[in-house]
PDB file of N, CA and C in Angstrom:
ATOM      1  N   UNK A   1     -10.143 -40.396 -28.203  1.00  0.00           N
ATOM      2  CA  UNK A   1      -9.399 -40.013 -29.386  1.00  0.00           C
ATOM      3  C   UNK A   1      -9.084 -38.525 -29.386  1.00  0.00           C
ATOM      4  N   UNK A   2      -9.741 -37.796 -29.108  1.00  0.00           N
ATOM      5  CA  UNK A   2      -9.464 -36.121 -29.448  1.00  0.00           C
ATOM      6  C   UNK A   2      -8.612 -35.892 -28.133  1.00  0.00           C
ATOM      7  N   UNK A   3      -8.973 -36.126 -26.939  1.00  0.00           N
ATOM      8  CA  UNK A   3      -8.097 -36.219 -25.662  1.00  0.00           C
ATOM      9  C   UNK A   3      -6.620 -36.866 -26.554  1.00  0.00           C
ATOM     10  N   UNK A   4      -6.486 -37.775 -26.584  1.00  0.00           N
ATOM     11  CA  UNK A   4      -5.427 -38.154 -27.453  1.00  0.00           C
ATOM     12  C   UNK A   4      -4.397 -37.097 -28.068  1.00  0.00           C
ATOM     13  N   UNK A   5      -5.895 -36.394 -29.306  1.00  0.00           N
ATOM     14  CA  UNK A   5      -5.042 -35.648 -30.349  1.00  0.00           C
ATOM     15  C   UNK A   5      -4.316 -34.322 -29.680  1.00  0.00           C
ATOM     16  N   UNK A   6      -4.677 -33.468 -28.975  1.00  0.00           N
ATOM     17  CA  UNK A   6      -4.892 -32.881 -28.247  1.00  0.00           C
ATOM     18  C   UNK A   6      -3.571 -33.177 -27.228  1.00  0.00           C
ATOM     19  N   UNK A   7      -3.505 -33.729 -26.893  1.00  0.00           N
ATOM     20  CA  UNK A   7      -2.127 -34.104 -25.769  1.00  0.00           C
ATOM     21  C   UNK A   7      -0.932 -33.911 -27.009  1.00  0.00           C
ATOM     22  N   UNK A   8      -0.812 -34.750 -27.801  1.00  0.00           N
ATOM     23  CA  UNK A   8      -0.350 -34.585 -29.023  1.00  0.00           C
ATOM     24  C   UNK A   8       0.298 -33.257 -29.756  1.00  0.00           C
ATOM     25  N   UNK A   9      -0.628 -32.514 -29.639  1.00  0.00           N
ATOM     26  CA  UNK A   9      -0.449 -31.436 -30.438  1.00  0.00           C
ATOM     27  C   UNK A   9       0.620 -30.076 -29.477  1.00  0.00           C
ATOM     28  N   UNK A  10       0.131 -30.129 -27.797  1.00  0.00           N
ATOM     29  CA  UNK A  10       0.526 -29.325 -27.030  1.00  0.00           C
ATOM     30  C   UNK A  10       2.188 -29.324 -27.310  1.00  0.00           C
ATOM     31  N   UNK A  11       3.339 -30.169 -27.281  1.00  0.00           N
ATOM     32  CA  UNK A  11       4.319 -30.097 -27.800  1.00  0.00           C
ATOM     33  C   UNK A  11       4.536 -29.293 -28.992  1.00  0.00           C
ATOM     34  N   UNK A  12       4.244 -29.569 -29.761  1.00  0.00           N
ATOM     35  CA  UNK A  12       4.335 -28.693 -31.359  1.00  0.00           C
ATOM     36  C   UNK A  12       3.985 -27.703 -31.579  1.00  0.00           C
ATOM     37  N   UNK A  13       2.502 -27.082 -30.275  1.00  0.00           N
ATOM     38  CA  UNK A  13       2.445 -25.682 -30.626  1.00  0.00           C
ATOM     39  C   UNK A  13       3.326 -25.168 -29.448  1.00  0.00           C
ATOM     40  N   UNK A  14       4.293 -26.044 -28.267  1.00  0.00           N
ATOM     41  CA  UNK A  14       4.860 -24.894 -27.644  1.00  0.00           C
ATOM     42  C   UNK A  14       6.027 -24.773 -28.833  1.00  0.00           C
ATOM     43  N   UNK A  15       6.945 -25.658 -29.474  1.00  0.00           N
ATOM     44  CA  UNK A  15       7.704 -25.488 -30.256  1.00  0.00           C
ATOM     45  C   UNK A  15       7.575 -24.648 -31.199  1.00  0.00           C
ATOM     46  N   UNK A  16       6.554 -24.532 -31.933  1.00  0.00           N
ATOM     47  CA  UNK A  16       5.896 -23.160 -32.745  1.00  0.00           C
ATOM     48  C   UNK A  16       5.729 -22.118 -32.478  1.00  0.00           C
ATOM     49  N   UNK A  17       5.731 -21.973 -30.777  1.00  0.00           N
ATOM     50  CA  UNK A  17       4.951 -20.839 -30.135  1.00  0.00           C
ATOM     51  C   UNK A  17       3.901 -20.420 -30.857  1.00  0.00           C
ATOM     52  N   UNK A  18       2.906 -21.494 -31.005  1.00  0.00           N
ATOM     53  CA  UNK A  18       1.604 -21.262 -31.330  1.00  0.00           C
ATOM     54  C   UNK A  18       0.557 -21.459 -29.626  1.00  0.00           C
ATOM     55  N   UNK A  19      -0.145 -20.105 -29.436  1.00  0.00           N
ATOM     56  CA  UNK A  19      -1.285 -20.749 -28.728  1.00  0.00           C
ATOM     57  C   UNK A  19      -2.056 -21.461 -28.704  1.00  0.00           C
ATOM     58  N   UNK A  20      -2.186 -23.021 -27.963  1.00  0.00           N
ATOM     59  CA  UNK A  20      -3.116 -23.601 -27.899  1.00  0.00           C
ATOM     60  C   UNK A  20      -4.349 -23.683 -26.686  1.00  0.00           C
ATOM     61  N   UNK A  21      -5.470 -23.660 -27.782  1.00  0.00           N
ATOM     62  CA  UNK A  21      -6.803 -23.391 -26.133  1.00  0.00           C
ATOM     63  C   UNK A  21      -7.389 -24.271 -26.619  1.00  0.00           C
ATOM     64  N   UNK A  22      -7.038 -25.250 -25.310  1.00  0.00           N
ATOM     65  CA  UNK A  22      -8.018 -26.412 -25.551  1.00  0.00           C
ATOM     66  C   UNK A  22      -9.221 -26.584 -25.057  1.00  0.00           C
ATOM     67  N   UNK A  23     -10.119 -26.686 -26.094  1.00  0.00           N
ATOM     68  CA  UNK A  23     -11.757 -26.583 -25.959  1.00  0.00           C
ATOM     69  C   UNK A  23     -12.327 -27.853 -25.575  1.00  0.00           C
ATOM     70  N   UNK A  24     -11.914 -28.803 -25.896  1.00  0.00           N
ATOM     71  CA  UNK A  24     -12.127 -30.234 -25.704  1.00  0.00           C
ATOM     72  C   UNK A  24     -13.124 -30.658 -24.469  1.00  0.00           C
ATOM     73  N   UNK A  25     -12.793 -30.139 -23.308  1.00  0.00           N
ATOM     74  CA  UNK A  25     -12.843 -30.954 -22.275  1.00  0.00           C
ATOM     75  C   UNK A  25     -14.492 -30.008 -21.974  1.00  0.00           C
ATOM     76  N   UNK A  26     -14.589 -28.916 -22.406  1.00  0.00           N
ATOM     77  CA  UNK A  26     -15.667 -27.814 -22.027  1.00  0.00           C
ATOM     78  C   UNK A  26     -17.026 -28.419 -23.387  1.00  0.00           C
ATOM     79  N   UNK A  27     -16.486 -29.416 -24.235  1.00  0.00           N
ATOM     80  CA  UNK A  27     -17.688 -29.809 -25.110  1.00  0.00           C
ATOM     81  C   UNK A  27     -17.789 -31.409 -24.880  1.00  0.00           C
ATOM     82  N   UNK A  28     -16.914 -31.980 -23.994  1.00  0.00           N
ATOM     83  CA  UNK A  28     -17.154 -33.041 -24.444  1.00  0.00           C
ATOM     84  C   UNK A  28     -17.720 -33.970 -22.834  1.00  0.00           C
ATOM     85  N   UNK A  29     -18.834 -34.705 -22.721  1.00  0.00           N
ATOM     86  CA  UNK A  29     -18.876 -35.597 -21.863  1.00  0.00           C
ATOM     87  C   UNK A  29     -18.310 -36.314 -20.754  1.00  0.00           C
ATOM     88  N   UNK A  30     -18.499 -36.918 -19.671  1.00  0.00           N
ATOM     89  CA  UNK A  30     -17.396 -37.301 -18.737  1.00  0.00           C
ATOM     90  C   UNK A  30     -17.151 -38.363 -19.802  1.00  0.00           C
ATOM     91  N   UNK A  31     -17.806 -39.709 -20.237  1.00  0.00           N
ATOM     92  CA  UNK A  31     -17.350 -40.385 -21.589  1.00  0.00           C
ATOM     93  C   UNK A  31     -16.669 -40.072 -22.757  1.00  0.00           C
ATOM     94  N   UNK A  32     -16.328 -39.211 -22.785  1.00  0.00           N
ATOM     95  CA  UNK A  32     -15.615 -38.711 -23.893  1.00  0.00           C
ATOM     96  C   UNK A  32     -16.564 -38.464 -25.190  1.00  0.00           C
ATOM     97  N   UNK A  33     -17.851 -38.209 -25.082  1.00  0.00           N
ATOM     98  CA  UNK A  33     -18.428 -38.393 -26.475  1.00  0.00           C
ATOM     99  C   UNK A  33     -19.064 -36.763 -26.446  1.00  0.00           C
ATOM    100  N   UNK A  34     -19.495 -36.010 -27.175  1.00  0.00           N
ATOM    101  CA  UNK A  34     -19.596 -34.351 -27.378  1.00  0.00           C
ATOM    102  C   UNK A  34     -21.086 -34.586 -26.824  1.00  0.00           C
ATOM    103  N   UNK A  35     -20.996 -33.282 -25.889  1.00  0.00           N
ATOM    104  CA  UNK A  35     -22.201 -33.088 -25.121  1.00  0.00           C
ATOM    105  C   UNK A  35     -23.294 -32.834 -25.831  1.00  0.00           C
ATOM    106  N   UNK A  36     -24.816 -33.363 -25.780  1.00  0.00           N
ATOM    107  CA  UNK A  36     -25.869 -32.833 -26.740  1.00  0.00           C
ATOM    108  C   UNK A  36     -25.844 -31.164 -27.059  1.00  0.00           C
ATOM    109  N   UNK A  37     -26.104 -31.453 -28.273  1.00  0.00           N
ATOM    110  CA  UNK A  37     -25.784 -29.755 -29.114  1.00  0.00           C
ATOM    111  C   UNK A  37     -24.752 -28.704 -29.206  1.00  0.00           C
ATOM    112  N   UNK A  38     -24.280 -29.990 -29.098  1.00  0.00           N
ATOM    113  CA  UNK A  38     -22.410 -29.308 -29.439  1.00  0.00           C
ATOM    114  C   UNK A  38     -22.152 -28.932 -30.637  1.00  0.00           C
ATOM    115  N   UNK A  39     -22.297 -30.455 -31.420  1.00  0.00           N
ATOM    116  CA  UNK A  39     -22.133 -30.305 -32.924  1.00  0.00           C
ATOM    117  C   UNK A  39     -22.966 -30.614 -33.609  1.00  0.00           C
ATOM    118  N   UNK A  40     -23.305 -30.473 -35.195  1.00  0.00           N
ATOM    119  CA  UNK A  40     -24.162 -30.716 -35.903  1.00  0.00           C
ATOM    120  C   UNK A  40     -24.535 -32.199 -36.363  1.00  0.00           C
ATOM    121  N   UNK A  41     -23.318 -32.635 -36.668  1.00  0.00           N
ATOM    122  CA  UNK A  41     -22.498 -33.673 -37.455  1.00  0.00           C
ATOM    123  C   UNK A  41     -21.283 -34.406 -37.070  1.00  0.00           C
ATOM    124  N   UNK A  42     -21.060 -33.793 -36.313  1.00  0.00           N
ATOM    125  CA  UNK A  42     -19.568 -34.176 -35.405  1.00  0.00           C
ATOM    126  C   UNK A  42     -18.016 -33.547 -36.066  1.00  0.00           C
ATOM    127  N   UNK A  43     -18.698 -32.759 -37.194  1.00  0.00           N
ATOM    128  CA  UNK A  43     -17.227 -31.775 -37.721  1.00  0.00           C
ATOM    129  C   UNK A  43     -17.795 -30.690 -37.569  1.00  0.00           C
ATOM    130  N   UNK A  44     -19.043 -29.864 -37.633  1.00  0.00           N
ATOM    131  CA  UNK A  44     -19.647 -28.202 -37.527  1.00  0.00           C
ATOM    132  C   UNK A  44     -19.834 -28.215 -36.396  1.00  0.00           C
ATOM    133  N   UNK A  45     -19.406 -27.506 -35.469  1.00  0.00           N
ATOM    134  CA  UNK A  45     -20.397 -27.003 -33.807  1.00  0.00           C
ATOM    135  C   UNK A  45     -21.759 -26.139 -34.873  1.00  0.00           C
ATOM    136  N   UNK A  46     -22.873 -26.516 -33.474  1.00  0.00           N
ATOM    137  CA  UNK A  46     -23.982 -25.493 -33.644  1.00  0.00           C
ATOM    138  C   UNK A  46     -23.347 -24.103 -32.927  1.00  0.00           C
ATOM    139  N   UNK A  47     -24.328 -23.159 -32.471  1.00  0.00           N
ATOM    140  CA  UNK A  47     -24.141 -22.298 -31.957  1.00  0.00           C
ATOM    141  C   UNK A  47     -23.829 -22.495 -30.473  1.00  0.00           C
ATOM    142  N   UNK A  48     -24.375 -23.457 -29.952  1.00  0.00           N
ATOM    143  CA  UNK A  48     -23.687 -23.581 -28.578  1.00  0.00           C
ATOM    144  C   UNK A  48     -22.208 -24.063 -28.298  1.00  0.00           C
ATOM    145  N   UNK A  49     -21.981 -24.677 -29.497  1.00  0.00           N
ATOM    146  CA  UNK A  49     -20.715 -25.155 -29.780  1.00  0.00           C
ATOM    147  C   UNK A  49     -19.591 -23.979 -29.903  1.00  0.00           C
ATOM    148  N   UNK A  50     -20.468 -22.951 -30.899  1.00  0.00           N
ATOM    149  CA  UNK A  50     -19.337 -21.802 -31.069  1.00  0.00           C
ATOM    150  C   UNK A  50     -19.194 -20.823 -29.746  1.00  0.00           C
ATOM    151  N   UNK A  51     -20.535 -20.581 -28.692  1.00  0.00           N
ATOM    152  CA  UNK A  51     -20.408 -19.922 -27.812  1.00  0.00           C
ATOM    153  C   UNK A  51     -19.037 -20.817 -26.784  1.00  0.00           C
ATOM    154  N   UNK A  52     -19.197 -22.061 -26.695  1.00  0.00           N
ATOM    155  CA  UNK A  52     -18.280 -22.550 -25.997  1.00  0.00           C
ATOM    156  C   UNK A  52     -16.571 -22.181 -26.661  1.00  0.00           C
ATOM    157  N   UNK A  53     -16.437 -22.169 -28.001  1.00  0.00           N
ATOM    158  CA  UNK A  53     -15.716 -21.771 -28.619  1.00  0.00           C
ATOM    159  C   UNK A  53     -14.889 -20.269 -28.200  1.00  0.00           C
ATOM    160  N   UNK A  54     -15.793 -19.904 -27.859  1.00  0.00           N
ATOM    161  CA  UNK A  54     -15.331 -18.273 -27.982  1.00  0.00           C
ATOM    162  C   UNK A  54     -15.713 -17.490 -26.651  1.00  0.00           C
ATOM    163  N   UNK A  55     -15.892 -18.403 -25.731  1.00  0.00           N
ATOM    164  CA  UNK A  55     -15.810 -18.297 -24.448  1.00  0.00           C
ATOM    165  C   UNK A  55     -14.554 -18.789 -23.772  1.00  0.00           C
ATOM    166  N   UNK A  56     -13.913 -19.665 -24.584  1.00  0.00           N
ATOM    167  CA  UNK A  56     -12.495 -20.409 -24.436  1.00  0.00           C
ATOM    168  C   UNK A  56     -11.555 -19.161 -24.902  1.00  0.00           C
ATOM    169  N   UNK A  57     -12.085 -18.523 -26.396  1.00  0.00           N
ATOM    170  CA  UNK A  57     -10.673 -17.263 -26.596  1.00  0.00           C
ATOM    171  C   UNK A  57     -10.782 -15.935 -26.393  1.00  0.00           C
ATOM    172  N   UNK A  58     -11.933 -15.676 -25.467  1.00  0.00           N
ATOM    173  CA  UNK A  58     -12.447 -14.313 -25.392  1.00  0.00           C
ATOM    174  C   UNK A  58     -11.315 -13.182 -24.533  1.00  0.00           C
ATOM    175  N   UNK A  59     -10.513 -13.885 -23.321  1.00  0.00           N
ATOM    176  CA  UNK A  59      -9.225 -13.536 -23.278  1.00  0.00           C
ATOM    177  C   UNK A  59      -8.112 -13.359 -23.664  1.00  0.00           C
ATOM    178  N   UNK A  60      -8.060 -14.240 -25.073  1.00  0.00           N
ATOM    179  CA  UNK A  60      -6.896 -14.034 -25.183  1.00  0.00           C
ATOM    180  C   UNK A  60      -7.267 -13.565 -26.306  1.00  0.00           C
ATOM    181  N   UNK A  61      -8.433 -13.023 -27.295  1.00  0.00           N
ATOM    182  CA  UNK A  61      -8.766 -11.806 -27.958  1.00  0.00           C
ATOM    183  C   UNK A  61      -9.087 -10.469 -27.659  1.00  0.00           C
ATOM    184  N   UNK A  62      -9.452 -10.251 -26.233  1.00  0.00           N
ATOM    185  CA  UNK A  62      -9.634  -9.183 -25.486  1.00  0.00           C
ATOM    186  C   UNK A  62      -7.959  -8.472 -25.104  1.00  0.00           C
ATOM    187  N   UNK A  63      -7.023  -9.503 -25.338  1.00  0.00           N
ATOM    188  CA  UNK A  63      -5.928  -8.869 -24.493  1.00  0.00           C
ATOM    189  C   UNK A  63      -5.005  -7.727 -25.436  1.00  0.00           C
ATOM    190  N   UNK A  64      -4.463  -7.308 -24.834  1.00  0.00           N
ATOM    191  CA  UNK A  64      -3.907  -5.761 -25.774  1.00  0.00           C
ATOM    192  C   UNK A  64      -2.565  -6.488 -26.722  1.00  0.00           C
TER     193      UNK A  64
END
């Protein structure tokens, strides 16, 4: 499903020229299900969740 949403969405943010960084594949299982201690609940990441988070935009917040 999020693989799904995610394919989905890449159209609309090039049309927006919105950046999209897809985190998906760096939290989630070869099964598709979120790697232990990803998320809390399955809508909050824990903290390993957010490090994966922000290891995904640390370039493209670092950039000038």
């Amino acid at each position: 499903m999020f693989l799904h949403y995610t394919q989905l969405m890449k159209p609309f943010a090039a049309q927006q020229q919105i950046t999209l960084v897809d985190i998906g594949l760096a939290m989630l299982a070869p099964d598709g299900n979120f790697l232990w201690g990803m998320m809390l609940d399955f809508t909050h990441p824990t903290y390993k969740g957010y490090q994966v988070w922000a290891d995904a935009i640390k370039t493209l917040v670092d950039a000038p």
